[in-house]
PDB file of N, CA and C in Angstrom:
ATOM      1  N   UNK A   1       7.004   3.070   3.812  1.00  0.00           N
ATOM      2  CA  UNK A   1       5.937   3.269   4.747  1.00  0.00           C
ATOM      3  C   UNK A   1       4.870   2.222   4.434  1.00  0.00           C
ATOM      4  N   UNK A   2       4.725   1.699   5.674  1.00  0.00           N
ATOM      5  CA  UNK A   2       3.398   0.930   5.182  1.00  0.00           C
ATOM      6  C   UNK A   2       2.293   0.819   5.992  1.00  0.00           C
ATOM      7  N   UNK A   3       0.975   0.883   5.428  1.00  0.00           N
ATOM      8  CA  UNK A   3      -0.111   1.158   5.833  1.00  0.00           C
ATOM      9  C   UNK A   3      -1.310   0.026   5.914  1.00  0.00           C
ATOM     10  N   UNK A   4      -1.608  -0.616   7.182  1.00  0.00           N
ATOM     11  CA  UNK A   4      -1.749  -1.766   7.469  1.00  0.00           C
ATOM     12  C   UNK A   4      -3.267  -1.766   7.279  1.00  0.00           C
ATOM     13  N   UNK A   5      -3.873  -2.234   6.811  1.00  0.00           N
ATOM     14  CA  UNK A   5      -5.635  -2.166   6.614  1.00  0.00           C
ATOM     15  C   UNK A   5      -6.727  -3.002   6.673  1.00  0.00           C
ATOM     16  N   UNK A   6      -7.649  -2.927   7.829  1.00  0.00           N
ATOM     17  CA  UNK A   6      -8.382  -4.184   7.561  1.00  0.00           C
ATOM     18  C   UNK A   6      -9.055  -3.993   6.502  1.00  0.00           C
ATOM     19  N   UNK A   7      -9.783  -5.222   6.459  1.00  0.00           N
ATOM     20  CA  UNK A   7     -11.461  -5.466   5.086  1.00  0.00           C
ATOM     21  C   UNK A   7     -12.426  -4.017   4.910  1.00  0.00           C
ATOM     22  N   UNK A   8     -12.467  -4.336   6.775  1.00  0.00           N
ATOM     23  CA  UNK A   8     -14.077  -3.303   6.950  1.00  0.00           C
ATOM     24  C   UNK A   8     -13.493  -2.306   6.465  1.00  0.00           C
ATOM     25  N   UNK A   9     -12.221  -1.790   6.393  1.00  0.00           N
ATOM     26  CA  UNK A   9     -11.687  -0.022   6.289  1.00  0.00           C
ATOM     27  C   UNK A   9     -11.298   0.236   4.444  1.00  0.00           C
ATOM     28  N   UNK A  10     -11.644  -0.512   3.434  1.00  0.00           N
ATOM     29  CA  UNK A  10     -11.524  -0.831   2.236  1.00  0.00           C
ATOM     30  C   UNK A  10     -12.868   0.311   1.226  1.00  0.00           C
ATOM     31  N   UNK A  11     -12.520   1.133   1.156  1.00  0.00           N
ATOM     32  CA  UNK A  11     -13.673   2.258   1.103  1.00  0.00           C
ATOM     33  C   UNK A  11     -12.892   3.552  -0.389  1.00  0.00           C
ATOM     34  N   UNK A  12     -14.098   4.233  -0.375  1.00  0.00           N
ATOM     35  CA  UNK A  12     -13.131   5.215  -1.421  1.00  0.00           C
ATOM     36  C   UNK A  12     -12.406   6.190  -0.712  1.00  0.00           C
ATOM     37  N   UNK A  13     -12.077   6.266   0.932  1.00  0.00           N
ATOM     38  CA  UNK A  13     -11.471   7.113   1.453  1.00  0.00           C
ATOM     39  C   UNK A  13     -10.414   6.342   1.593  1.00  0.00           C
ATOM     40  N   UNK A  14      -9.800   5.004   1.332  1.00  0.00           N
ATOM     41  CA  UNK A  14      -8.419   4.419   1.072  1.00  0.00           C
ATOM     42  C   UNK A  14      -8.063   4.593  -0.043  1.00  0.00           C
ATOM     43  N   UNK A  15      -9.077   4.899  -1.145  1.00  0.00           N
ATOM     44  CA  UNK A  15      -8.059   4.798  -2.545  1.00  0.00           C
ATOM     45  C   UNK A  15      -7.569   6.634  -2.519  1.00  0.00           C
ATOM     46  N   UNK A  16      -8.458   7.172  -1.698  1.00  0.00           N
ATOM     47  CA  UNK A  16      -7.794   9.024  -1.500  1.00  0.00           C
ATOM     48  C   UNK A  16      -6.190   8.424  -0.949  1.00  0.00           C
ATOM     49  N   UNK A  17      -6.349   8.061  -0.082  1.00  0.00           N
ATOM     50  CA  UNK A  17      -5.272   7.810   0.940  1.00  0.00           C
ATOM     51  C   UNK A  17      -4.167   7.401   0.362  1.00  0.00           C
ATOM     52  N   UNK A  18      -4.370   6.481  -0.588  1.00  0.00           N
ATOM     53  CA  UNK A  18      -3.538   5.531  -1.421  1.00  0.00           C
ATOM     54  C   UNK A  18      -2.541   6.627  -2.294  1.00  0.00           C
ATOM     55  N   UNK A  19      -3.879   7.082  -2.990  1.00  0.00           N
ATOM     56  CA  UNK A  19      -2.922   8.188  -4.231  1.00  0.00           C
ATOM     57  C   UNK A  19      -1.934   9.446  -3.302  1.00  0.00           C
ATOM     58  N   UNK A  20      -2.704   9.619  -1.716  1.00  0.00           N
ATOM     59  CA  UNK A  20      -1.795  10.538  -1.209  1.00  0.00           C
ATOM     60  C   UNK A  20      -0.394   9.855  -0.976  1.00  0.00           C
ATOM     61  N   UNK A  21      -0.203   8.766  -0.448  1.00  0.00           N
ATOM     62  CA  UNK A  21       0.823   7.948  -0.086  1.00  0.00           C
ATOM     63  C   UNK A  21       1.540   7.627  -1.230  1.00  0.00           C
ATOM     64  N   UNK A  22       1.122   7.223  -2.966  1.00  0.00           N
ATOM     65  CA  UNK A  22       1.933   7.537  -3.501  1.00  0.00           C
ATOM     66  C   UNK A  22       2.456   8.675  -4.032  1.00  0.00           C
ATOM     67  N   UNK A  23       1.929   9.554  -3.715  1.00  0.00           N
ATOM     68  CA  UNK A  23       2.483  11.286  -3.931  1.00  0.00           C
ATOM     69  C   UNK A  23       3.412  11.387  -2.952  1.00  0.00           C
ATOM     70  N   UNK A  24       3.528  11.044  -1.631  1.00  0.00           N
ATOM     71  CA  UNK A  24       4.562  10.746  -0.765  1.00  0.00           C
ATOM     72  C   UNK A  24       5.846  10.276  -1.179  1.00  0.00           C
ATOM     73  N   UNK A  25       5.563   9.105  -1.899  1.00  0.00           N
ATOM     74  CA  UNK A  25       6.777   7.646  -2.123  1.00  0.00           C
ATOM     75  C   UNK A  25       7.395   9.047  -3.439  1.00  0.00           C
ATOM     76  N   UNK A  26       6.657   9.466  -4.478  1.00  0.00           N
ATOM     77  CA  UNK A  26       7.216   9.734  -5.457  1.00  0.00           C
ATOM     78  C   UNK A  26       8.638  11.498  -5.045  1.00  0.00           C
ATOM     79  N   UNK A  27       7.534  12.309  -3.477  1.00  0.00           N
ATOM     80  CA  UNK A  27       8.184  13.439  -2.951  1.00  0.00           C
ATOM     81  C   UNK A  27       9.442  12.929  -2.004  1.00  0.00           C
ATOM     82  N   UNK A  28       8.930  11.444  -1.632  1.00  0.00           N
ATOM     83  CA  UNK A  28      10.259  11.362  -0.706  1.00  0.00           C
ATOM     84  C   UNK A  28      11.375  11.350  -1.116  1.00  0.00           C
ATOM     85  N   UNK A  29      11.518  10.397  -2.582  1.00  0.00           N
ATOM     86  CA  UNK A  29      12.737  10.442  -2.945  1.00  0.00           C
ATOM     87  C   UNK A  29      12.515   8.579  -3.164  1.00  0.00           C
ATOM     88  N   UNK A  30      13.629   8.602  -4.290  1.00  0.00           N
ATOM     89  CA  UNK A  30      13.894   6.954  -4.885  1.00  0.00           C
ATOM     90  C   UNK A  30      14.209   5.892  -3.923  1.00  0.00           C
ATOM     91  N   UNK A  31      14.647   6.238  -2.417  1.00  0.00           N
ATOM     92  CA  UNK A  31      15.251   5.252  -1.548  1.00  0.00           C
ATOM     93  C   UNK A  31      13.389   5.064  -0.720  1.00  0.00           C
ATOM     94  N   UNK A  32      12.512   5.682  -0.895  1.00  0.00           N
ATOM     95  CA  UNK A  32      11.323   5.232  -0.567  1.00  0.00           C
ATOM     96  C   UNK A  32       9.920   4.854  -1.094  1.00  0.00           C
ATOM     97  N   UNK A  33       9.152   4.004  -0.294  1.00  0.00           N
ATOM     98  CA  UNK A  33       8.458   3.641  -0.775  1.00  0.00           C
ATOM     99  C   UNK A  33       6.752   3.579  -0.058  1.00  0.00           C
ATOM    100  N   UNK A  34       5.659   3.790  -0.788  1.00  0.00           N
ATOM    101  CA  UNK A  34       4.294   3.236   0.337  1.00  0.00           C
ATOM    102  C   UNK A  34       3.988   2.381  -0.048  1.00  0.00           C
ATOM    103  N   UNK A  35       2.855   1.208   0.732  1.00  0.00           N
ATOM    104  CA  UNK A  35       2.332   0.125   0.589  1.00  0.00           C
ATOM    105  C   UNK A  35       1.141   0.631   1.458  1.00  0.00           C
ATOM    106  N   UNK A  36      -0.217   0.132   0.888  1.00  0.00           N
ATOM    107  CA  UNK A  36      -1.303  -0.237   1.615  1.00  0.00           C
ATOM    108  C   UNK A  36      -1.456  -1.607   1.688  1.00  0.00           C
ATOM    109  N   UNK A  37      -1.616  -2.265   2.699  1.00  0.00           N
ATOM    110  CA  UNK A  37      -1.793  -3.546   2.552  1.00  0.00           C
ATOM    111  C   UNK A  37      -2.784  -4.061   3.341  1.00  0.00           C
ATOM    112  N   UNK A  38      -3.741  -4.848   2.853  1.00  0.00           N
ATOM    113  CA  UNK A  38      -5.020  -5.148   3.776  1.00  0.00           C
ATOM    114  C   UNK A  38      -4.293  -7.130   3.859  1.00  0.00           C
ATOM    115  N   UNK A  39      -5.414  -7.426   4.588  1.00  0.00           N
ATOM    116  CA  UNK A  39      -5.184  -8.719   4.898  1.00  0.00           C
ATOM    117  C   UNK A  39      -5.631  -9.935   3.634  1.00  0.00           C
ATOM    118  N   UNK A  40      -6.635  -9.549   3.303  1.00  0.00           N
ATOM    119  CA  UNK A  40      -7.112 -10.601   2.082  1.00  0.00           C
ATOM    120  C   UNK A  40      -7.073 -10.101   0.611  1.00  0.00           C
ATOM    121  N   UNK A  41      -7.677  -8.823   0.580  1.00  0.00           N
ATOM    122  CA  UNK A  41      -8.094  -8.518  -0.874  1.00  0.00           C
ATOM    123  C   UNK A  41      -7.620  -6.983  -0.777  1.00  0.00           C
ATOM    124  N   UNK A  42      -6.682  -6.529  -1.916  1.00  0.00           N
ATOM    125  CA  UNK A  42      -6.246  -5.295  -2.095  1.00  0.00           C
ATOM    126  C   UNK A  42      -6.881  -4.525  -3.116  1.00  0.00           C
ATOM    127  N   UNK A  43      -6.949  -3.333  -2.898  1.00  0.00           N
ATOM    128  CA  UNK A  43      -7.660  -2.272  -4.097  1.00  0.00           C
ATOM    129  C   UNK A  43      -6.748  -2.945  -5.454  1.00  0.00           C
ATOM    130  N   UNK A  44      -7.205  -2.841  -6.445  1.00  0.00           N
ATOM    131  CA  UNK A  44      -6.964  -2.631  -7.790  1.00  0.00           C
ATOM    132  C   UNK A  44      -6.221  -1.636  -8.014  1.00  0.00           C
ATOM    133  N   UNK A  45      -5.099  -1.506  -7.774  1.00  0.00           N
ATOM    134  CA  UNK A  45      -3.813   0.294  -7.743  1.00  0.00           C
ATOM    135  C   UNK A  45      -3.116  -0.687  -7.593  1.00  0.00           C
ATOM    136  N   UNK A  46      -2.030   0.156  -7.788  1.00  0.00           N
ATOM    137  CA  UNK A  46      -0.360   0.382  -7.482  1.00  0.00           C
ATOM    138  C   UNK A  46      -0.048   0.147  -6.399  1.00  0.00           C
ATOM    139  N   UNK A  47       0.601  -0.459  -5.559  1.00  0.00           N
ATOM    140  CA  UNK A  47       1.324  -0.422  -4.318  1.00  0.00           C
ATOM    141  C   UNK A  47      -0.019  -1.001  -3.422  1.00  0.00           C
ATOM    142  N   UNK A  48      -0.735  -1.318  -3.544  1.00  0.00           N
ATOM    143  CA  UNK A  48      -1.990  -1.847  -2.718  1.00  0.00           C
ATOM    144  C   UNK A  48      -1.776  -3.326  -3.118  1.00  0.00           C
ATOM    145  N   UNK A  49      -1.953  -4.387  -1.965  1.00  0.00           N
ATOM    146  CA  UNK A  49      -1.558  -5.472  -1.709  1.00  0.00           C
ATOM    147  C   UNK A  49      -1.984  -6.079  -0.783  1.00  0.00           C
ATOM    148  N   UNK A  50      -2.196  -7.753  -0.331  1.00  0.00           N
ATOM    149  CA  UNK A  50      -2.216  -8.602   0.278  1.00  0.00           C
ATOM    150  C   UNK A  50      -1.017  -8.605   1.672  1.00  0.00           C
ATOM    151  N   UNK A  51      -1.283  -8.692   2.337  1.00  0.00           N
ATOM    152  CA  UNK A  51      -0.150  -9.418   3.331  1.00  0.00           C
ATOM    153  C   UNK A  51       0.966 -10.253   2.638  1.00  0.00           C
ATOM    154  N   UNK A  52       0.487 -11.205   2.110  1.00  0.00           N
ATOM    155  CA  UNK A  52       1.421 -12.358   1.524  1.00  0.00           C
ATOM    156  C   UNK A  52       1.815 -11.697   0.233  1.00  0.00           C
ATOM    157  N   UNK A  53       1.251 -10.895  -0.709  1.00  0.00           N
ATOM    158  CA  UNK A  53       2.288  -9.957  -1.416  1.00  0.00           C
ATOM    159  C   UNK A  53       3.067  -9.249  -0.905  1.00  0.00           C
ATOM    160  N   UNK A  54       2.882  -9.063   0.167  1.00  0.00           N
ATOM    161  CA  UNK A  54       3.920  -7.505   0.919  1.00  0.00           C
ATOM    162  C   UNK A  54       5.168  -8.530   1.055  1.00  0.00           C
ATOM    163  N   UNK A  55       4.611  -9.449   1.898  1.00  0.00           N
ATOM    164  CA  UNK A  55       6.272  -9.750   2.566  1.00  0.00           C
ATOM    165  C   UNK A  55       6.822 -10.734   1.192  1.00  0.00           C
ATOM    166  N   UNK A  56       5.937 -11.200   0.517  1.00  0.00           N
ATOM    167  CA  UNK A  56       7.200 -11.510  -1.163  1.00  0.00           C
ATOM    168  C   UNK A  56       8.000 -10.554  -1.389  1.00  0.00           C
ATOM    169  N   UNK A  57       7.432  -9.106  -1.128  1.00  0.00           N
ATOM    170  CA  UNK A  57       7.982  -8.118  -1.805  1.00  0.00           C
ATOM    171  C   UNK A  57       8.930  -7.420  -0.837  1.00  0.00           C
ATOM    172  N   UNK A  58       8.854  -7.712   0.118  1.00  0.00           N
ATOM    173  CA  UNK A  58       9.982  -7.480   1.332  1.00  0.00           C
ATOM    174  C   UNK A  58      11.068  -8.276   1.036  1.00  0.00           C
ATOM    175  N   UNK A  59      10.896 -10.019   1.489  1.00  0.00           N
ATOM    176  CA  UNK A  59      12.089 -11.017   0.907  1.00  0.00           C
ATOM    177  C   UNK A  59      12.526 -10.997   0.305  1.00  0.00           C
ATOM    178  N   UNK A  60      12.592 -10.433  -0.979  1.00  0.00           N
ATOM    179  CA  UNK A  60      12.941 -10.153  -2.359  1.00  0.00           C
ATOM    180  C   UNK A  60      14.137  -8.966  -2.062  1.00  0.00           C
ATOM    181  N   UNK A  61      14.165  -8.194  -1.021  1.00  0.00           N
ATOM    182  CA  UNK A  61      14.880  -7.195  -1.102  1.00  0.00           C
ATOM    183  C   UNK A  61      16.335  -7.484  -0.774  1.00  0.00           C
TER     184      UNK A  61
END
């Protein structure tokens, strides 16, 4: 699942969001995964990322 994010929306109600989405990835099961991904600058977490990190991390698959 991935969760597309601008700048302006970069707040402490994304890092709630974040930890819910990885409580998701961890209930869905091993074949899934979340990503927050904003356009320039990603939270400091897990699975939170750049655009141009995401799709490294897509190609890679």
């Amino acid at each position: 699942m991935v969760e597309a994010k601008g700048e302006h929306l970069k707040n402490d109600d994304s890092r709630d969001k974040l930890e819910l989405g990885l409580d998701w990835q961890v209930r869905a099961g091993e074949n899934f995964r979340y990503y927050m991904v904003f356009d320039n600058e990603a939270i400091a977490a897990p699975n939170s990322c750049t655009i141009n990190e995401f799709l490294k991390t897509v190609s890679a698959l």
